[in-house]
Protein backbone atom coordinates (compact mmCIF):
# COMPACT_ATOMS: atom_id res chain seq x y z
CA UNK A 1 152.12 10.38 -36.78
CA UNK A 2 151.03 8.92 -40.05
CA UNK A 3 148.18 6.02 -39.47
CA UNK A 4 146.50 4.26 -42.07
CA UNK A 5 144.29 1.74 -40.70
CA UNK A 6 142.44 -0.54 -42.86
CA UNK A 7 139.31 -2.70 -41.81
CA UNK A 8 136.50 -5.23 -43.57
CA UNK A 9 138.60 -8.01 -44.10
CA UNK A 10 136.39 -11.31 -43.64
CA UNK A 11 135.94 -15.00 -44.46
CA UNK A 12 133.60 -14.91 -47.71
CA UNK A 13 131.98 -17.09 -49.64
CA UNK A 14 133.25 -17.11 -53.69
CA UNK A 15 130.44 -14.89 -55.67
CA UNK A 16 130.34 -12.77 -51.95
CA UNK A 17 131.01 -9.17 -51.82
CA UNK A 18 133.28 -7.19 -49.27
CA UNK A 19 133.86 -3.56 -48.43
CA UNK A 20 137.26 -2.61 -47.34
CA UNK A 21 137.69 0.77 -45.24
CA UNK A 22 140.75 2.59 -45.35
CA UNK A 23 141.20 5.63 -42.33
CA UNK A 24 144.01 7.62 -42.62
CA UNK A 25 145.53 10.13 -40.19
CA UNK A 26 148.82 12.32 -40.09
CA UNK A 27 148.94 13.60 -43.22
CA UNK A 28 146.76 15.87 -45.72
CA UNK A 29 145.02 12.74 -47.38
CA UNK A 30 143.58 15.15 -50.13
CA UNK A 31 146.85 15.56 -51.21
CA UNK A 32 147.45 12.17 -51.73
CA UNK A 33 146.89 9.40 -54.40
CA UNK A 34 145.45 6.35 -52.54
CA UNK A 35 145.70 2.53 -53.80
CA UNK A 36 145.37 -1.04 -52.86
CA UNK A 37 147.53 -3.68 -53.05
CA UNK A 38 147.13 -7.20 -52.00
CA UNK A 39 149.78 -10.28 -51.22
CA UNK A 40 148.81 -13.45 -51.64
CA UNK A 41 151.00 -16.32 -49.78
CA UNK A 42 154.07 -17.41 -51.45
CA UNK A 43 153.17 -14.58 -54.18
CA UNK A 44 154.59 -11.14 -54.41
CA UNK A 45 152.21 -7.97 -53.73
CA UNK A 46 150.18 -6.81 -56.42
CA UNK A 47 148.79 -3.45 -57.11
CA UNK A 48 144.84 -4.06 -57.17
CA UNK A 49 143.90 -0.67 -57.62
CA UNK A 50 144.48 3.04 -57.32
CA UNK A 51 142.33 6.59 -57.10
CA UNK A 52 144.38 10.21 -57.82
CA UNK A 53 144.18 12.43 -55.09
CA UNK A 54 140.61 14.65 -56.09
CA UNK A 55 139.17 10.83 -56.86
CA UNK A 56 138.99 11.71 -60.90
CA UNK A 57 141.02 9.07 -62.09
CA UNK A 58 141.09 5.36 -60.95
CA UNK A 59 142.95 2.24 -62.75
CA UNK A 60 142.66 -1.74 -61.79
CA UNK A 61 144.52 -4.61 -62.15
CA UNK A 62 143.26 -6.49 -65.56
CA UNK A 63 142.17 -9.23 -62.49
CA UNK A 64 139.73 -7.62 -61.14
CA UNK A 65 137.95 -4.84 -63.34
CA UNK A 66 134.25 -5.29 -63.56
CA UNK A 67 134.22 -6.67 -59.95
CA UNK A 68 135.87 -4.02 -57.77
CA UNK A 69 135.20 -0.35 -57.32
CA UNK A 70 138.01 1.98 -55.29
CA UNK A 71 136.17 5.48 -53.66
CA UNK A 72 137.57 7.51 -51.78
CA UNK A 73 136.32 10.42 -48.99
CA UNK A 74 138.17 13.18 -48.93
CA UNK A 75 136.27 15.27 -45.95
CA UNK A 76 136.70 11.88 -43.83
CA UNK A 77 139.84 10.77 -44.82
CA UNK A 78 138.75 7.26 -46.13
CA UNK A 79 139.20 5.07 -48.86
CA UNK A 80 137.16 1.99 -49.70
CA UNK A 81 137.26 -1.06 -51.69
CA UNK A 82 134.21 -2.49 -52.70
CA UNK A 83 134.90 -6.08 -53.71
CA UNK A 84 131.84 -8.23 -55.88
CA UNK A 85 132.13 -11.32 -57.37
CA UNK A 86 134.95 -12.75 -54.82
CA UNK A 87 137.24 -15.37 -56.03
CA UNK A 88 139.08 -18.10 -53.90
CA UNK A 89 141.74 -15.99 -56.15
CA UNK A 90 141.61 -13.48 -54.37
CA UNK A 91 142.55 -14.63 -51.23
CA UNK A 92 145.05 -12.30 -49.83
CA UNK A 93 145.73 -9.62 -47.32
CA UNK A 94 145.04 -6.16 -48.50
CA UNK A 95 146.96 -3.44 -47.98
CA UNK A 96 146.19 0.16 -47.95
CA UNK A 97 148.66 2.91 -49.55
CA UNK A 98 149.27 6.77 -49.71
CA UNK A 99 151.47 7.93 -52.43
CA UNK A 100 152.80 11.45 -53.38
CA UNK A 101 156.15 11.47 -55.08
CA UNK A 102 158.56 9.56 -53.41
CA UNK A 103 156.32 9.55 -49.88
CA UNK A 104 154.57 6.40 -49.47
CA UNK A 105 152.81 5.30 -46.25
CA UNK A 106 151.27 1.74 -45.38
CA UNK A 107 149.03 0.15 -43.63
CA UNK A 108 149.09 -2.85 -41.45
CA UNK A 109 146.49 -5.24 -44.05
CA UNK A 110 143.40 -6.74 -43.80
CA UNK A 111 142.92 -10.54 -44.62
CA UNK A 112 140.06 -11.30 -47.11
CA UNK A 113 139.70 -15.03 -47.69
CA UNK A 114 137.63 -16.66 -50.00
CA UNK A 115 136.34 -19.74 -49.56
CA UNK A 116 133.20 -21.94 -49.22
């Protein structure tokens, strides 16, 4: 069955940096474009950013370009989220997603929050 499974989520200090994993399972994750979204409390999920399926074309919420890079590994399966320059903004959980057409899988979320 489909898995996604996302991982790296921590407490962080603002100005800290985080790397969020992505594993994916049950489906041919080469064929898919992969993205992150995050949902703040009381706030409704938010696309933070997204990779095409060969990892030539990325885009990121005006929020947080300069400060976050999406990657992706296509012989493991993986797709990461490496987060600089961490608000108390953006405080959320993170969610992984694979999309192709009208097939979209999630994952479960990760909670980042940042705070001193």
């Amino acid at each position: 069955q489909v898995q996604l499974v996302e991982s790296g989520g921590a407490l962080v200090q603002p100005g800290g940096s985080l790397r969020l994993s992505c594993a994916a399972s049950g489906f041919t994750f080469s064929n898919y474009a992969m993205a992150w979204y995050r949902q703040a409390p009381g706030k409704e999920r938010e696309l933070v950013a997204r990779i095409s399926s060969a990892g030539g074309s990325t885009n990121y919420a005006d929020s947080v370009k300069g400060r976050f890079t999406i990657s992706r590994d296509n012989a493991g399966a993986t797709v990461y989220l490496q987060m600089n320059s961490l608000k108390p903004e953006d405080t959320a959980v993170y969610y992984c997603c694979a999309q192709k057409w009208t097939s979209v899988y999630w994952g479960q979320g990760t909670q980042v929050t940042v705070s001193s």
